[in-house]
Every structure is written in structure tokens, then in C-alpha cells.
C-alpha atoms as a PDB file:
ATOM      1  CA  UNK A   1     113.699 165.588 106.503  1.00  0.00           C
ATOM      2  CA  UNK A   2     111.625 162.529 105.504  1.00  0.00           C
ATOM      3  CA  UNK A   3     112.006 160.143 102.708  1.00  0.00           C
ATOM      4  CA  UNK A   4     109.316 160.709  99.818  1.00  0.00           C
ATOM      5  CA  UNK A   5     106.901 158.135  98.672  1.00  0.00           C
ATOM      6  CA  UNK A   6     108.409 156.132  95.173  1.00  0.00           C
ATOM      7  CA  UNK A   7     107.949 152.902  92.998  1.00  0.00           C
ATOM      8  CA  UNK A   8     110.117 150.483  90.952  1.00  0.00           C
ATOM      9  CA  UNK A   9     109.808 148.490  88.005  1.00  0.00           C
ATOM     10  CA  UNK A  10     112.014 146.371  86.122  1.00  0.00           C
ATOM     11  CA  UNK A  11     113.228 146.254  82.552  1.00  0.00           C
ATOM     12  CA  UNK A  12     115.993 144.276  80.790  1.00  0.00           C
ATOM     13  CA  UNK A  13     118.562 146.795  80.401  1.00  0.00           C
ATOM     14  CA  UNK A  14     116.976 149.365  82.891  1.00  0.00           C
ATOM     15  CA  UNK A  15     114.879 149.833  86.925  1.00  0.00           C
ATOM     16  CA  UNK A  16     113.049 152.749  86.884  1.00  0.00           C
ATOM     17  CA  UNK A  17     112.070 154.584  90.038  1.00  0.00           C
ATOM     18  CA  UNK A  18     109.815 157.442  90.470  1.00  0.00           C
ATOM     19  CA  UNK A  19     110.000 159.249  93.200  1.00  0.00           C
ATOM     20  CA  UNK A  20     106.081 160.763  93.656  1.00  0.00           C
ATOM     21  CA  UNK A  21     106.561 164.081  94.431  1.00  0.00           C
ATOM     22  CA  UNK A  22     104.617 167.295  93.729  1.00  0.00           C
ATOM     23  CA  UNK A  23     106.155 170.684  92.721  1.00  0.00           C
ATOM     24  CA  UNK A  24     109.944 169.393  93.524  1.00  0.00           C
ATOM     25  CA  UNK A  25     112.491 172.414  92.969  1.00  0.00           C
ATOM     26  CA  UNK A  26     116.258 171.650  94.259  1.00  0.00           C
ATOM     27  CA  UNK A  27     116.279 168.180  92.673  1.00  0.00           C
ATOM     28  CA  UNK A  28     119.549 166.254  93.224  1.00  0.00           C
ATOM     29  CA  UNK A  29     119.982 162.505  92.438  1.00  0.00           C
ATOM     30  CA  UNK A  30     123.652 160.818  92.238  1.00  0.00           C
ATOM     31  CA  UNK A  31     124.082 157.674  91.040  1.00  0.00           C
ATOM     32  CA  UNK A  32     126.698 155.494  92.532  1.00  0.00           C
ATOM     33  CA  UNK A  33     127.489 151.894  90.853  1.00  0.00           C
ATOM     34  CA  UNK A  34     125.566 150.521  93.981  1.00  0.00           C
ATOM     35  CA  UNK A  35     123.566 153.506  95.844  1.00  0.00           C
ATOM     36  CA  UNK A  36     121.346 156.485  94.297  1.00  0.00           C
ATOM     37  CA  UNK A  37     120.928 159.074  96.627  1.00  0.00           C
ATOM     38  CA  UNK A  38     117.611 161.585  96.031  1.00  0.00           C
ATOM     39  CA  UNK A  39     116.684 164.723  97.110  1.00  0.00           C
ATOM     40  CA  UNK A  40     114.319 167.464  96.950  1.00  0.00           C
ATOM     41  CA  UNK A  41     112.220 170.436  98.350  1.00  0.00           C
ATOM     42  CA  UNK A  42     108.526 170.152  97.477  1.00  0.00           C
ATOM     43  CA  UNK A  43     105.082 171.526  97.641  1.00  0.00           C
ATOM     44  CA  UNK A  44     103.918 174.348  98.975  1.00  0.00           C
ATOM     45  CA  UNK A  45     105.291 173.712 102.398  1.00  0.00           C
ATOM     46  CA  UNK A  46     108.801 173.437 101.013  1.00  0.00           C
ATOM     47  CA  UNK A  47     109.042 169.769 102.476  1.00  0.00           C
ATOM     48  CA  UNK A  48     112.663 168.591 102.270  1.00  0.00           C
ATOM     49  CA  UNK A  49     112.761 164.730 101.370  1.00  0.00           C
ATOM     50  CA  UNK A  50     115.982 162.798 101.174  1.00  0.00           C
ATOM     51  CA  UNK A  51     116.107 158.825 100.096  1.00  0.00           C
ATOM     52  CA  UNK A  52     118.993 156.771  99.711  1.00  0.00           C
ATOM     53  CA  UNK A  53     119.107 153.717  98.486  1.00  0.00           C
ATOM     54  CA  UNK A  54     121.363 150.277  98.136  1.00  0.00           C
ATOM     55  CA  UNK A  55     120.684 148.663  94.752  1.00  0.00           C
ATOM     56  CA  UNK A  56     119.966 145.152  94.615  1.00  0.00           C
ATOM     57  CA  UNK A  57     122.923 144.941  91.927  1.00  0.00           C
ATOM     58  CA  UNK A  58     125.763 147.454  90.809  1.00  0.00           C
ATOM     59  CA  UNK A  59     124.122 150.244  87.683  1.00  0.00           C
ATOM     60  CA  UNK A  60     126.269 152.127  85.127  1.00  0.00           C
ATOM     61  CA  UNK A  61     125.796 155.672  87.029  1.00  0.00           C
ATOM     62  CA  UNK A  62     126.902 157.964  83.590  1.00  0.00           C
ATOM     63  CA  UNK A  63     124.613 156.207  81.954  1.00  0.00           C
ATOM     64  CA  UNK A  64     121.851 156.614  84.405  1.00  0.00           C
ATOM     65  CA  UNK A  65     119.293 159.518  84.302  1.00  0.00           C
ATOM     66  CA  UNK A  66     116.604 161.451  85.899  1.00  0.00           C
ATOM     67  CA  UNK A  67     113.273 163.741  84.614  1.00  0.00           C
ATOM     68  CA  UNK A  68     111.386 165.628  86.796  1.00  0.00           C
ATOM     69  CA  UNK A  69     107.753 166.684  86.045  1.00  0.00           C
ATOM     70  CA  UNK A  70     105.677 168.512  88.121  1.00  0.00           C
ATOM     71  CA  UNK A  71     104.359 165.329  89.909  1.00  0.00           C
ATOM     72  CA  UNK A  72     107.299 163.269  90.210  1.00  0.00           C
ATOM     73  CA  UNK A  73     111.001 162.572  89.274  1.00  0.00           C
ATOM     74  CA  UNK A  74     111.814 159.157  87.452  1.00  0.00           C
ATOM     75  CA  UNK A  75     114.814 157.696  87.376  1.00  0.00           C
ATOM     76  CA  UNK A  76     115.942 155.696  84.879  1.00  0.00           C
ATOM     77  CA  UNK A  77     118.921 153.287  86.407  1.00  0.00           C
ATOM     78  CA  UNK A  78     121.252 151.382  83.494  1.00  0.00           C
ATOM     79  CA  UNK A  79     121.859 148.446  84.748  1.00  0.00           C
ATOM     80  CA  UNK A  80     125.666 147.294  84.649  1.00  0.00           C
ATOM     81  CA  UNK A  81     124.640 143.604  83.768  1.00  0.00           C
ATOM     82  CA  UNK A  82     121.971 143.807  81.349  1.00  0.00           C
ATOM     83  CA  UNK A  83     119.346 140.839  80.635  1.00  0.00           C
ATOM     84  CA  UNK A  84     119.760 140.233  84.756  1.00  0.00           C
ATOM     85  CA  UNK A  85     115.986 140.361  86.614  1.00  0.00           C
ATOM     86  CA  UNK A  86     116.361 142.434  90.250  1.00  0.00           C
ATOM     87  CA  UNK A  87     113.318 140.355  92.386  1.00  0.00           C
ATOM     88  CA  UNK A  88     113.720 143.909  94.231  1.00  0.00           C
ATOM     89  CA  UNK A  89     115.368 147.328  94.271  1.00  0.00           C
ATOM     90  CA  UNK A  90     117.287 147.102  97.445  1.00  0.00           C
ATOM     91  CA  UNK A  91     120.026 145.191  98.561  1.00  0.00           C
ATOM     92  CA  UNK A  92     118.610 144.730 102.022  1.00  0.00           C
ATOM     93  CA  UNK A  93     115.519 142.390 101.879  1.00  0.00           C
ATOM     94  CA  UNK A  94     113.661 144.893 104.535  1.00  0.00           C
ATOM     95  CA  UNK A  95     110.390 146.323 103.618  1.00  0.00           C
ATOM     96  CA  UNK A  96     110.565 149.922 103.373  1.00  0.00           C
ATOM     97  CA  UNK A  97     107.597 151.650 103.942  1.00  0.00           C
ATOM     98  CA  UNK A  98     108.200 154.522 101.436  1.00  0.00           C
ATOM     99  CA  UNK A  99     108.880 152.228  98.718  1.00  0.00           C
ATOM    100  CA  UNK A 100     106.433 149.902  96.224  1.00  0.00           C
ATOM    101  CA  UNK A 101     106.272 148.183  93.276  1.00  0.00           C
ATOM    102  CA  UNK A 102     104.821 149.855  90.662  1.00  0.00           C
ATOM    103  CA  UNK A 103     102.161 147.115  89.406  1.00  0.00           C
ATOM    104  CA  UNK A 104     101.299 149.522  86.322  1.00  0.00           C
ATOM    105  CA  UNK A 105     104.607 149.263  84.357  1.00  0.00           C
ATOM    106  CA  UNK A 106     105.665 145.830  86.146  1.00  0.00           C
ATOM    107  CA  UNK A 107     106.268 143.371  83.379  1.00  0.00           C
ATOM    108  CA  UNK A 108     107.903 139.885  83.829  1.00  0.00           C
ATOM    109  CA  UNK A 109     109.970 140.261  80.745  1.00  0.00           C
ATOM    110  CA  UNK A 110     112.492 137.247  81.185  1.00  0.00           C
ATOM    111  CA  UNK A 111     110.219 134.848  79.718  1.00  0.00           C
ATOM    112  CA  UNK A 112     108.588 137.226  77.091  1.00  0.00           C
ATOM    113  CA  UNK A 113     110.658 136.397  73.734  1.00  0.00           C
ATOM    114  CA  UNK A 114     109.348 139.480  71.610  1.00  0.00           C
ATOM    115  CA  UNK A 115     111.205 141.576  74.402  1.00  0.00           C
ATOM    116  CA  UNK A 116     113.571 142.498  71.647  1.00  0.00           C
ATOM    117  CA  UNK A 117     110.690 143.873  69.008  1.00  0.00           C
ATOM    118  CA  UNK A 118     109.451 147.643  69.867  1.00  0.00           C
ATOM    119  CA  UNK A 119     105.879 147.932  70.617  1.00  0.00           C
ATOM    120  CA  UNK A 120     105.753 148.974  67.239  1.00  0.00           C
ATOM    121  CA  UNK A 121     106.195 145.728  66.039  1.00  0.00           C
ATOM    122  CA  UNK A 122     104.282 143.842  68.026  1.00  0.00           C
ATOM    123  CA  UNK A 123     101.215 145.777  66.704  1.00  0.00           C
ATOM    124  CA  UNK A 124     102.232 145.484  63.453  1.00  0.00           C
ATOM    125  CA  UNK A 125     102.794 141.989  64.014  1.00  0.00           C
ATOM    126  CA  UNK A 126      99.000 141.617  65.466  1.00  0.00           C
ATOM    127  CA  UNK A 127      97.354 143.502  62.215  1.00  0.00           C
ATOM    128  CA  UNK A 128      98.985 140.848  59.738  1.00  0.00           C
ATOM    129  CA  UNK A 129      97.987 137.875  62.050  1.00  0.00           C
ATOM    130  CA  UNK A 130      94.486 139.052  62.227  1.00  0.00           C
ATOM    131  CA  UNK A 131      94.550 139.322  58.319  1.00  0.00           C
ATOM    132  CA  UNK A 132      92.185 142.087  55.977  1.00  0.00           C
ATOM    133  CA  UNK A 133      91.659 139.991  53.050  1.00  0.00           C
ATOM    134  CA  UNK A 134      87.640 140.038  54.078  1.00  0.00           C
ATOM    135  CA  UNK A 135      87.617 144.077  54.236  1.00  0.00           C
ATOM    136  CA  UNK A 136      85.740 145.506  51.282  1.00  0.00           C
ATOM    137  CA  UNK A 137      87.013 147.307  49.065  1.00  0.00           C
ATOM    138  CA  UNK A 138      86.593 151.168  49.788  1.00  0.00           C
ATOM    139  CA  UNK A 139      86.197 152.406  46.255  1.00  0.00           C
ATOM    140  CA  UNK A 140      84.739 149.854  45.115  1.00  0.00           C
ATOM    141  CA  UNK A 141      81.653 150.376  48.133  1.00  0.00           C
ATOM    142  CA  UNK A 142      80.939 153.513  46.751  1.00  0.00           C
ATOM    143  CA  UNK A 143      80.429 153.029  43.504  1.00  0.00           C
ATOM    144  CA  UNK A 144      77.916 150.279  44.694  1.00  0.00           C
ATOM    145  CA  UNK A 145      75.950 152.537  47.122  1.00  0.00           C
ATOM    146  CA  UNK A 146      75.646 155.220  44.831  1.00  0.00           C
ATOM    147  CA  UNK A 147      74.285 152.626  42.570  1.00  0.00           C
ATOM    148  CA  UNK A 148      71.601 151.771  44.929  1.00  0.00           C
ATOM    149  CA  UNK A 149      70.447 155.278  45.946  1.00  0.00           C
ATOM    150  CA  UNK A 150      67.592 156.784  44.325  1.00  0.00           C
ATOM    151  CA  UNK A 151      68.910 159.593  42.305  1.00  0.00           C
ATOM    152  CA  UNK A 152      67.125 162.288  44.548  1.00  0.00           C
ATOM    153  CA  UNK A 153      69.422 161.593  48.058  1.00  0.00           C
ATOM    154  CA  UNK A 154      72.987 160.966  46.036  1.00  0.00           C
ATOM    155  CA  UNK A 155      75.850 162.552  47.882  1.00  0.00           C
ATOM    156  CA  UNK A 156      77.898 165.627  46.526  1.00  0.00           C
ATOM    157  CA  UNK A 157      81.072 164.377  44.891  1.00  0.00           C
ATOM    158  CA  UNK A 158      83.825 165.730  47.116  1.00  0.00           C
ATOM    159  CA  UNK A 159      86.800 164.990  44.543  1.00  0.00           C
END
């Protein structure tokens, strides 16, 4: 049995870790207030993997939940004190050589104030900043081309 490959990232109220494996069947993941204990049978090969882990800091395990997909299975750990950053997964400062950060989703969130708005509104928020009172108006930019055109090329009327 050998531990499979898997990365972490922190949220606010949540760490999610993926554990990268391909074509898992027998999934099994408890969740303990301090320890989540993984384990599959995957590929092919039928490779057994097996990963325990001590948190960093205690989770809310009914609250806590996994997904598998045919690539990996991502946990998604509740966190018992929300709002508290974990500078890493385990309780144990050792490097373990299965385990990385994952860089894509890694966001330092404890000094980002819009934490609290969905992405949503964030992007809603950026349209208004960047303002539209310069667009042209779209009916208006029709009647004006048309007016332009030679009568021989005028476009169909599609109403």
C-alpha cells in the first residue's frame, strides 16, 4: 500500500485536499476532528493507496465532505474555527513527500477584505468601476450606418 500523491489549499471557512488519483473505485475518507484518513484502489493495476493525516487544527468532520471524479477525490475539510489561516495541513512540521501545496487555488485571503463578496460581485463591482457612459448607443448606430450606406449594399431588416 502506498500513500497517493495530493495538494492543499486554504480558505476561510474551509482546506481542501485533493487526493490525485486516476480511476479510484473503493473510496473511503473519515474525518476525525483532528485526522482524515483516505483510501482507495486505482487504475488499471488496482493500486491500493492509504493516507492519513494529522490536521494542523481540529475540523467539523459532519460537516466535512468528499467528491470523487475520475482523476481525483477532493476533500472539502470545515474547519471548526473559521476565519483561522493553517500555514500548513499537518500538525507535524515534516515535509511529506506525497503532499504539496496547490499554488493554483492558493489564495492569501486574510488580508483580502472583499473575501466576504462572491466572485459574482466582484465582477460586477469591476464593470461599474470601469464605467459605459462612452459606449454608443446600439440603436442609435444603426440607424446612422444605414444612413451612410449607399442604398444598393443596405442590410435585410431582421425584425
Amino acid at each position: 500500500m502506498q500513500p497517493a500523491t495530493a495538494k492543499w489549499y486554504d480558505r476561510r471557512d474551509s482546506v481542501f485536499v485533493e487526493f490525485c488519483v486516476e480511476d479510484s473505485k473503493d473510496v473511503q475518507v473519515k474525518f476525525d476532528k483532528s485526522k482524515i484518513i483516505f483510501s482507495c484502489v486505482s487504475g488499471t493495476d488496482n493500486i491500493k493507496h492509504k493516507n492519513e493525516l494529522d490536521l494542523f487544527e481540529e475540523i467539523d468532520p459532519k460537516d466535512s465532505k468528499h467528491r470523487r471524479t475520475d482523476r481525483s477525490v477532493l476533500c472539502c475539510l470545515r474547519k471548526a474555527e473559521a476565519g483561522k489561516s493553517w500555514p500548513r495541513l499537518t500538525k507535524d512540521k515534516t515535509k511529506l513527500t506525497w503532499l504539496s501545496v496547490d499554488f493554483n487555488n492558493w489564495k492569501d485571503w486574510e488580508d483580502d477584505s472583499d473575501e466576504d463578496l462572491s466572485s459574482f460581485d466582484r465582477f460586477s463591482e469591476m464593470m461599474n468601476s470601469m464605467g459605459g457612459d462612452d459606449l454608443p448607443d446600439l440603436d442609435g448606430a444603426d440607424d446612422e450606418h444605414d444612413s451612410a450606406d449607399s442604398d444598393d449594399e443596405k442590410m435585410p431588416d431582421l425584425e
